[in-house]
N, C-alpha and C. Protein backbone atom coordinates (compact mmCIF):
# COMPACT_ATOMS: atom_id res chain seq x y z
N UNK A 1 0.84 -1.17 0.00
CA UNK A 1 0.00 0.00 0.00
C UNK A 1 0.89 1.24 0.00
N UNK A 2 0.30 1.91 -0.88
CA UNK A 2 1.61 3.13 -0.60
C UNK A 2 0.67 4.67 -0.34
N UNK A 3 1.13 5.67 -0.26
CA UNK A 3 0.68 6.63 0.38
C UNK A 3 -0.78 7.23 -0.63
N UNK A 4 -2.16 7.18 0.42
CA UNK A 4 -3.41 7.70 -0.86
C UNK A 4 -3.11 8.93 -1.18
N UNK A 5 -3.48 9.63 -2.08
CA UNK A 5 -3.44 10.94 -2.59
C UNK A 5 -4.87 11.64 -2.19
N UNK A 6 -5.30 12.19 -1.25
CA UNK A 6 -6.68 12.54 -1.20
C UNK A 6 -7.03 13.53 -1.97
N UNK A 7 -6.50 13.84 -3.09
CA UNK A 7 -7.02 14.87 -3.86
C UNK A 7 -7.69 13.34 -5.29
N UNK A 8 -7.09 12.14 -5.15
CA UNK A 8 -7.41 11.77 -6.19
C UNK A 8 -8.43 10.68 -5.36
N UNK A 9 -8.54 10.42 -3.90
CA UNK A 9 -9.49 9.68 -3.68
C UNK A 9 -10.82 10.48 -3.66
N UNK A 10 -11.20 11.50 -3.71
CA UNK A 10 -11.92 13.09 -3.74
C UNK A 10 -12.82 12.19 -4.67
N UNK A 11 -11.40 12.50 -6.32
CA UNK A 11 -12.07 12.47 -7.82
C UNK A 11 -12.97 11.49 -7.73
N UNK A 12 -12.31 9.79 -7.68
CA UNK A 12 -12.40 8.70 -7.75
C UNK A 12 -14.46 8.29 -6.69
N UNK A 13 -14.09 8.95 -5.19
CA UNK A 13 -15.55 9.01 -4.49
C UNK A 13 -16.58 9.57 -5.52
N UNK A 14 -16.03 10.96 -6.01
CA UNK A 14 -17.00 11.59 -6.83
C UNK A 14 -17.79 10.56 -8.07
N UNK A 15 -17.30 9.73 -8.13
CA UNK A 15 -17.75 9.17 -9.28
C UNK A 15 -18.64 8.01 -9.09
N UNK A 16 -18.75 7.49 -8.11
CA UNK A 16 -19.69 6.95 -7.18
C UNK A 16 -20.83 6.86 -6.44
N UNK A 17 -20.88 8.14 -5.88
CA UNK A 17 -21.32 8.33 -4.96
C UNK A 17 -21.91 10.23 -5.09
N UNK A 18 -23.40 10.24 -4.69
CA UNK A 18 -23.99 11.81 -5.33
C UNK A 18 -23.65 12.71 -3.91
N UNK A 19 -23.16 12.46 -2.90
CA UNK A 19 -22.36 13.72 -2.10
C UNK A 19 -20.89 12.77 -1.45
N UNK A 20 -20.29 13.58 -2.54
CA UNK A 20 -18.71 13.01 -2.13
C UNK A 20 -17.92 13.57 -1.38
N UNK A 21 -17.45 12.88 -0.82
CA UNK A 21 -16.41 12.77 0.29
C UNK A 21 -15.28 14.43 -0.45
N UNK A 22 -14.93 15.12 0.39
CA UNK A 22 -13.84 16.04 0.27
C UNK A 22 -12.53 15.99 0.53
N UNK A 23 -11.44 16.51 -0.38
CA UNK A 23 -10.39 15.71 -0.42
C UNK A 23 -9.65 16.19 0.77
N UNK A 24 -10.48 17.40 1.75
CA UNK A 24 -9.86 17.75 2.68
C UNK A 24 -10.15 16.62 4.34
N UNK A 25 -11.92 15.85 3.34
CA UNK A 25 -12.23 14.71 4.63
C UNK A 25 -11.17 13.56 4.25
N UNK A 26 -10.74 13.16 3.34
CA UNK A 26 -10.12 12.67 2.87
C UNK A 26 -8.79 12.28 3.69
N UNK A 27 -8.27 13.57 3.81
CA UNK A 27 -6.79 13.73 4.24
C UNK A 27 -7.19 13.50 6.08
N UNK A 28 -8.55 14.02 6.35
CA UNK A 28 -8.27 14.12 8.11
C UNK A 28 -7.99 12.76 8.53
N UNK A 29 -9.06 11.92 7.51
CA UNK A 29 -9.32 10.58 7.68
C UNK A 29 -7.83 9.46 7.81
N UNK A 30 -7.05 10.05 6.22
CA UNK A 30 -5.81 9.43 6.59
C UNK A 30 -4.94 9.83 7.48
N UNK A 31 -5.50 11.00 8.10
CA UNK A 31 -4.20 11.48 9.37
C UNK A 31 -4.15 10.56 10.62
N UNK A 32 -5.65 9.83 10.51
CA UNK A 32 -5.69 8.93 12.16
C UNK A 32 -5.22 7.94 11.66
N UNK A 33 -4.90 7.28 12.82
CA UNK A 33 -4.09 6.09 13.13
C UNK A 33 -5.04 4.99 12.76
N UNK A 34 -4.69 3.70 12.05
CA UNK A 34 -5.35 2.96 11.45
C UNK A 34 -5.91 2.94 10.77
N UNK A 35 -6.02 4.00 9.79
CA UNK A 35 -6.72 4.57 8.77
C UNK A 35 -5.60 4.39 7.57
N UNK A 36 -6.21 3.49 6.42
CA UNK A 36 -5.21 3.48 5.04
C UNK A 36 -6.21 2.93 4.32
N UNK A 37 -5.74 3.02 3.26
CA UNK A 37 -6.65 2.94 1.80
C UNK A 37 -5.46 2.00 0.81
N UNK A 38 -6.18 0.93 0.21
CA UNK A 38 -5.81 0.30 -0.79
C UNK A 38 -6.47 1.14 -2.02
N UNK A 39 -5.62 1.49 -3.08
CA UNK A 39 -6.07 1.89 -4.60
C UNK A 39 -5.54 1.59 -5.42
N UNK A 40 -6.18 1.23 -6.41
CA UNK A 40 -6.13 0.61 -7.71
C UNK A 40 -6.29 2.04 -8.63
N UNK A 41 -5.95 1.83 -9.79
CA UNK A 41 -6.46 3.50 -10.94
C UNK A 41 -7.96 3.46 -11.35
N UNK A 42 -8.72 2.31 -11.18
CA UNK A 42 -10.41 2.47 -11.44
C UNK A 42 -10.72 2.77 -10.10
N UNK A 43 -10.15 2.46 -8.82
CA UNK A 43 -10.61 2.83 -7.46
C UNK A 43 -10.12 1.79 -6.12
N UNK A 44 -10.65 2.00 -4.97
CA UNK A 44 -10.35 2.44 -4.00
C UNK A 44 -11.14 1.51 -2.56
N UNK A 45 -10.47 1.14 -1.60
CA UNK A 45 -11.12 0.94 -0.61
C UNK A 45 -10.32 1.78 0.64
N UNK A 46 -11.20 2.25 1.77
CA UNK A 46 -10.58 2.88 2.65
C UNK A 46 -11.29 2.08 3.85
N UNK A 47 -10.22 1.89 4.80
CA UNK A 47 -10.40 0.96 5.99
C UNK A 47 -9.72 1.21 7.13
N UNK A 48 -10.13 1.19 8.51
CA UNK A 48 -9.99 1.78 9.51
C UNK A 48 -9.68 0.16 10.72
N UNK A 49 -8.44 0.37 11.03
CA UNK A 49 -8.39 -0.98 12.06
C UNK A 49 -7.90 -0.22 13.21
N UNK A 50 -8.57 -1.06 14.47
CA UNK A 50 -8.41 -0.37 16.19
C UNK A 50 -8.40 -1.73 16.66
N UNK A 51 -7.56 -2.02 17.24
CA UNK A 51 -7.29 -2.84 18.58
C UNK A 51 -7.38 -4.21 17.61
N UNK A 52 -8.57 -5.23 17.50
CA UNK A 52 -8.93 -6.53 17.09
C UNK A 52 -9.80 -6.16 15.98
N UNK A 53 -10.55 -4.64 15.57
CA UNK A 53 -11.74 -4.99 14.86
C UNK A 53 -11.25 -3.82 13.58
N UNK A 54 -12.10 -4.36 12.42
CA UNK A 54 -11.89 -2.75 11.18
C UNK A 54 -12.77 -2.95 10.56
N UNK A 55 -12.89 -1.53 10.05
CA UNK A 55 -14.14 -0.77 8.96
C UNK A 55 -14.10 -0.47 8.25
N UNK A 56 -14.90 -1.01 7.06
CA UNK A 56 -14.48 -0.48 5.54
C UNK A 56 -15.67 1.14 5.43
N UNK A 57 -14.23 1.73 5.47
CA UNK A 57 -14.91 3.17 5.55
C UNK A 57 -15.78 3.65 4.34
N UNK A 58 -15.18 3.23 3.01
CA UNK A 58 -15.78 3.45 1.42
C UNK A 58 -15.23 2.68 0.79
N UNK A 59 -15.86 2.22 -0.12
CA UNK A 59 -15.52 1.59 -1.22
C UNK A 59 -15.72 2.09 -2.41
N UNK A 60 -14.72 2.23 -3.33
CA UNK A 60 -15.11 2.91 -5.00
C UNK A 60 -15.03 2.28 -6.13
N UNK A 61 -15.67 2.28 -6.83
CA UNK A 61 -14.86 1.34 -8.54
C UNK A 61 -15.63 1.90 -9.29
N UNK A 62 -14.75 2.79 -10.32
CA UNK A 62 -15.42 3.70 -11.19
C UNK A 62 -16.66 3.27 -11.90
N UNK A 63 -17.46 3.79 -12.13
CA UNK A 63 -19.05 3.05 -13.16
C UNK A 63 -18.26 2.21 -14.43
N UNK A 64 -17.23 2.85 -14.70
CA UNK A 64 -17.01 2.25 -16.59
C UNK A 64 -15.77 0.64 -16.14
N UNK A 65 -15.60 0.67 -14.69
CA UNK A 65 -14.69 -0.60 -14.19
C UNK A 65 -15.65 -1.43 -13.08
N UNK A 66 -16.77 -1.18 -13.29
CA UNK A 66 -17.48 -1.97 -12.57
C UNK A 66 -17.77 -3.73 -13.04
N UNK A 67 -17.55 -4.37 -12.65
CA UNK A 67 -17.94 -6.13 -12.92
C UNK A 67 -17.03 -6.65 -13.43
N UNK A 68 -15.77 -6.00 -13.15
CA UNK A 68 -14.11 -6.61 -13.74
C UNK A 68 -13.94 -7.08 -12.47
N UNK A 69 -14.08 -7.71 -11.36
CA UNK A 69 -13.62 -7.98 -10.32
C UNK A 69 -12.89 -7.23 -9.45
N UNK A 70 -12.64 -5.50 -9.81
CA UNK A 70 -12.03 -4.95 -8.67
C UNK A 70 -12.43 -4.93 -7.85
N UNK A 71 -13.80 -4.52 -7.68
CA UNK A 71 -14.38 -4.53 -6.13
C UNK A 71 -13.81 -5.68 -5.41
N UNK A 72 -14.62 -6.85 -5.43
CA UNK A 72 -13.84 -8.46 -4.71
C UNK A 72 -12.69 -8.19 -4.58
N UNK A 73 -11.31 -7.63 -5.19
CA UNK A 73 -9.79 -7.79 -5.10
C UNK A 73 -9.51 -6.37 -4.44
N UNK A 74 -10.20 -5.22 -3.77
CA UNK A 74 -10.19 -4.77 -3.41
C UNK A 74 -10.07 -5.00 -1.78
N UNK A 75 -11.66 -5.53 -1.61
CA UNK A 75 -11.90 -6.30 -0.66
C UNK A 75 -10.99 -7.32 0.16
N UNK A 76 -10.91 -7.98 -0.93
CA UNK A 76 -9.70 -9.05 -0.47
C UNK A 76 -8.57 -8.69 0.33
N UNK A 77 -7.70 -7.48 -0.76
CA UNK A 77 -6.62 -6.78 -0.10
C UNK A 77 -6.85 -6.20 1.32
N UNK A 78 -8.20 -5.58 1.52
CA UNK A 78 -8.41 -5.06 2.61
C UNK A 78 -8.63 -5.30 3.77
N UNK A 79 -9.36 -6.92 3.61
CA UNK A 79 -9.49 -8.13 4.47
C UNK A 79 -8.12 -8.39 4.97
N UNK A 80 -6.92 -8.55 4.06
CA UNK A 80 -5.92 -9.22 4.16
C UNK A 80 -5.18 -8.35 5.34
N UNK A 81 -5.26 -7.28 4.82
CA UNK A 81 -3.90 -5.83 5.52
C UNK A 81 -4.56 -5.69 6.65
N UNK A 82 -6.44 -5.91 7.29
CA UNK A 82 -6.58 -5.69 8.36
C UNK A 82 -6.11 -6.93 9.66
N UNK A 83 -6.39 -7.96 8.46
CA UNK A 83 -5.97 -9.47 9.22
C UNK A 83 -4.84 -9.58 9.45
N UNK A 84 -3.28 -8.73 9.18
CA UNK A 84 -2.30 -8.64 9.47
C UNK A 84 -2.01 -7.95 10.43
N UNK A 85 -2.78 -6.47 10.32
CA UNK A 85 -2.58 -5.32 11.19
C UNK A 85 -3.32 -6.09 12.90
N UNK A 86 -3.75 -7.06 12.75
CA UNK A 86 -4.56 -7.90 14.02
C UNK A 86 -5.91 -7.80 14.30
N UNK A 87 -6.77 -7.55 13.11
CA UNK A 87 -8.17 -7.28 13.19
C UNK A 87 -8.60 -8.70 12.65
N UNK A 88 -9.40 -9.33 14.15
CA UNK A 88 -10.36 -10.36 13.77
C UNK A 88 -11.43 -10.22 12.86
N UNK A 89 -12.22 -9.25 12.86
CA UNK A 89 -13.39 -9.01 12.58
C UNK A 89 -13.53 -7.97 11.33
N UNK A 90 -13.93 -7.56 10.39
CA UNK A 90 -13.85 -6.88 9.64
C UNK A 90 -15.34 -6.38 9.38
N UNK A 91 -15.99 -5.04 9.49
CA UNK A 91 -17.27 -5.18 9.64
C UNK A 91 -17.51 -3.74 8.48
N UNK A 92 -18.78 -3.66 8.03
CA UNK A 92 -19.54 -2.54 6.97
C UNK A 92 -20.74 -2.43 7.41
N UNK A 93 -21.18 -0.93 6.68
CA UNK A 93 -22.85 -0.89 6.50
C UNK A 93 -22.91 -0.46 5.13
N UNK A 94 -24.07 -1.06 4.52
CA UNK A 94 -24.01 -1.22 3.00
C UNK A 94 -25.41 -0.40 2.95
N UNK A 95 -26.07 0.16 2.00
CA UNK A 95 -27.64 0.68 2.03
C UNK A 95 -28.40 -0.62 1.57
N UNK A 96 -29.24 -1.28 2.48
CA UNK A 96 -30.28 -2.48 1.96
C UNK A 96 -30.79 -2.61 0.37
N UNK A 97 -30.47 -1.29 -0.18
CA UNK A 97 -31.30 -1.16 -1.91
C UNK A 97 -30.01 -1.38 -2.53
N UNK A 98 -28.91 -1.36 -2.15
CA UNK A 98 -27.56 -1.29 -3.07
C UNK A 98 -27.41 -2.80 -3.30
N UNK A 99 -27.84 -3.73 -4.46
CA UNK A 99 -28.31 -4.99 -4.74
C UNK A 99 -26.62 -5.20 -5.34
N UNK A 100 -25.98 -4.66 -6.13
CA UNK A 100 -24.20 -4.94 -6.17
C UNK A 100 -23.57 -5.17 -5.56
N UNK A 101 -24.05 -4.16 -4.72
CA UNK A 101 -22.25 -4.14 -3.36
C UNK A 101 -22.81 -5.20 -2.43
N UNK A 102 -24.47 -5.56 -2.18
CA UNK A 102 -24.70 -6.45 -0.92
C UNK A 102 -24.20 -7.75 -1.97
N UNK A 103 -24.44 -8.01 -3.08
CA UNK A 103 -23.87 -9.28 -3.81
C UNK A 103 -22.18 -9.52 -3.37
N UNK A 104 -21.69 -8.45 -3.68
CA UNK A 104 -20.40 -8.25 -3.62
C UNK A 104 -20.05 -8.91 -2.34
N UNK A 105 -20.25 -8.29 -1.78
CA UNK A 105 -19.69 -8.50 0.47
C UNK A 105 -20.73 -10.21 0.37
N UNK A 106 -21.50 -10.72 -0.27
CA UNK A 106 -22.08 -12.16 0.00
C UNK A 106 -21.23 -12.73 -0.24
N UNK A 107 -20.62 -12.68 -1.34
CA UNK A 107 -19.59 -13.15 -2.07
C UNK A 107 -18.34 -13.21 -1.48
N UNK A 108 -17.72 -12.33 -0.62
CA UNK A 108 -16.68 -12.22 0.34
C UNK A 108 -17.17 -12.58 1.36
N UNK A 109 -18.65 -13.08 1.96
CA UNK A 109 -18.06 -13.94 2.69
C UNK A 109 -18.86 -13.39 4.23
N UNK A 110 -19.33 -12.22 4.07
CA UNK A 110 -19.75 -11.00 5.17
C UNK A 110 -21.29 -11.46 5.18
N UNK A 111 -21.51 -11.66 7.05
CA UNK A 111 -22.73 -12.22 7.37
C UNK A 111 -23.61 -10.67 7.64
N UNK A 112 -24.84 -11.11 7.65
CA UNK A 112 -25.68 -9.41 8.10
C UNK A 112 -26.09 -9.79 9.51
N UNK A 113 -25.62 -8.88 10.33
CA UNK A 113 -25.29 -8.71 11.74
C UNK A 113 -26.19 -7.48 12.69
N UNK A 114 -26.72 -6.44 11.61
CA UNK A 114 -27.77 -6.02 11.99
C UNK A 114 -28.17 -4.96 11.24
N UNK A 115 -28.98 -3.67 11.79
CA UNK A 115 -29.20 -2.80 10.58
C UNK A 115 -29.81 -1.53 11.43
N UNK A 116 -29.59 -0.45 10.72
CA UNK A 116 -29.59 0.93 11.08
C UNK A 116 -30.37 1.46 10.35
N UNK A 117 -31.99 1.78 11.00
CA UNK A 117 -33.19 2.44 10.65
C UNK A 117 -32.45 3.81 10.00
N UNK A 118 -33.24 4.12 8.58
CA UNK A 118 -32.61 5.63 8.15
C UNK A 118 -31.56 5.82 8.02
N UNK A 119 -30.58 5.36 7.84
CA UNK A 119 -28.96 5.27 7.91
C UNK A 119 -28.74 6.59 6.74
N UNK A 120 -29.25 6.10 5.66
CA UNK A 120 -28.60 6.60 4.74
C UNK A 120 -30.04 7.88 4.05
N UNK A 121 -29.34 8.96 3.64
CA UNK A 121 -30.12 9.92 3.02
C UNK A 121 -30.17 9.71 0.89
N UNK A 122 -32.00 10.28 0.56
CA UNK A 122 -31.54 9.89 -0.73
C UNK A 122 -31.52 11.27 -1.37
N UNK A 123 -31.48 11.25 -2.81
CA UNK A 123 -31.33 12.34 -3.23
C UNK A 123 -32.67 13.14 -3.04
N UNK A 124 -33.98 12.07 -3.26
CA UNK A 124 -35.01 12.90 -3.00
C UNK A 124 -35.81 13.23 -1.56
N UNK A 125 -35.12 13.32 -0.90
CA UNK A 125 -35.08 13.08 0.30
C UNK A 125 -35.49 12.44 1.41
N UNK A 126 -35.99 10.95 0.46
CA UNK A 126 -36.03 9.79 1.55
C UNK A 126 -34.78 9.05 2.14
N UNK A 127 -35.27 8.15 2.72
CA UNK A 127 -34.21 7.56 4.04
C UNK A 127 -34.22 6.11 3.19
N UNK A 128 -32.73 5.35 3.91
CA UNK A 128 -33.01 4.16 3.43
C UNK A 128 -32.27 3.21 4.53
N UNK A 129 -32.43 2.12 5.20
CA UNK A 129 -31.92 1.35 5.98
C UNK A 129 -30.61 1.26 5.26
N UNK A 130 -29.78 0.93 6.34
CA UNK A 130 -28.66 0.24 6.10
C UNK A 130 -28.43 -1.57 6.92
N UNK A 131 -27.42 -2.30 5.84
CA UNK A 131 -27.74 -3.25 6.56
C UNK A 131 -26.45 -3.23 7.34
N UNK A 132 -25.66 -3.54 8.67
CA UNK A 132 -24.36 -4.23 9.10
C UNK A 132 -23.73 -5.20 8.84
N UNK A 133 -22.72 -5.37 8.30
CA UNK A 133 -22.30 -6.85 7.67
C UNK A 133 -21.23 -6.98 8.31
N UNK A 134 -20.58 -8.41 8.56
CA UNK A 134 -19.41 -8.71 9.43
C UNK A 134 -18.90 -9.64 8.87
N UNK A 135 -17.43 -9.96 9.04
CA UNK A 135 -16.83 -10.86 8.22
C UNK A 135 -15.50 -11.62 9.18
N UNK A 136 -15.72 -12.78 9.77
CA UNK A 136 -14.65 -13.32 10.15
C UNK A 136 -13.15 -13.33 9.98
N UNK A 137 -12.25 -12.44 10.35
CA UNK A 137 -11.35 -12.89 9.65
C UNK A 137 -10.04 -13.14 10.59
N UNK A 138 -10.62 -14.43 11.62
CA UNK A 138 -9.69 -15.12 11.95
C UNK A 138 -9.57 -16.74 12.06
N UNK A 139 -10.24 -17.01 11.02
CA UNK A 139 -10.44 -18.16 10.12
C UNK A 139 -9.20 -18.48 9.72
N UNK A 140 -8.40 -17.67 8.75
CA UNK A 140 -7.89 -17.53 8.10
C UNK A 140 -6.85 -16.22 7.58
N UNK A 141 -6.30 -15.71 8.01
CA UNK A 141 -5.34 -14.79 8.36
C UNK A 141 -4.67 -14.29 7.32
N UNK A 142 -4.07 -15.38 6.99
CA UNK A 142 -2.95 -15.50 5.88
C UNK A 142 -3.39 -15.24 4.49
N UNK A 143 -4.53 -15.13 4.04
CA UNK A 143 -4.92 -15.47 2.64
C UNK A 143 -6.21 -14.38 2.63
N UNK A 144 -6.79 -14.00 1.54
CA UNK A 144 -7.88 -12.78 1.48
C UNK A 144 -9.36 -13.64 1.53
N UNK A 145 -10.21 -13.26 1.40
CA UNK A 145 -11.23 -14.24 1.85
C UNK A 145 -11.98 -14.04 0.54
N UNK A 146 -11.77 -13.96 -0.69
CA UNK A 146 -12.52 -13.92 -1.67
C UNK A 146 -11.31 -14.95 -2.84
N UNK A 147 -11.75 -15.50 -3.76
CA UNK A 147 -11.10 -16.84 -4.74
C UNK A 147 -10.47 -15.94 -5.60
């Protein structure tokens, strides 16, 4: 992993996601401790490990690199570097309507653990659950949890 650029994880959120992250949240985010980001040039995961447990803070993969498998090898990497750094547990909240990314995290492996009424805001200004997903990862340590 080498150092994120938060001016280009900014771009990369923007393309994702309809209120993006600022490349100045960006930078506070990588200033704390346990905070690093795996990136690829279509995109990005950012993940947060404390003590035994970590959080996949965002996940990105540009619209035109979507269903090439970065997401999963994203994941993987991120699983891997927290399972090194000494995080058993690897946990997310995904929005219940986001039918990709919950495929995605099934696929890696991440059980649904619970869920947060209203979590997420929409553009038209309804609400949408989020679900909690959790992912074992002291199964297996050594290796990423996706094939």
């Amino acid at each position: 992993m080498s150092q994120a650029d938060p001016d280009l994880l900014s771009r990369l959120h923007a393309t994702a996601f309809p209120t993006p992250w600022s490349a100045d949240e960006f930078a506070a985010l990588l200033d704390q401790s346990g905070v690093f980001a795996v990136v690829e040039p279509d995109g990005f995961i950012l993940i947060r490990v404390v003590l035994d447990e970590a959080e996949i803070l965002t996940l990105v993969v540009r619209p035109e690199a979507r269903r090439t498998g970065l997401g999963g090898r994203l994941v993987g990497q991120a699983a891997l570097a927290a399972a090194r750094a000494g995080a058993v547990r690897l946990f997310l909240e995904v929005a219940e309507d986001n039918a990709a990314a919950r495929a995605l995290y099934d696929r890696a492996g991440f059980h649904r653990i619970g869920r947060r009424k209203a979590y997420y805001g929409a553009a038209d200004g309804g609400r949408t659950d989020a679900l909690v997903l959790g992912l074992d990862l002291s199964k297996n340590p050594d290796t990423a949890p996706l094939p």
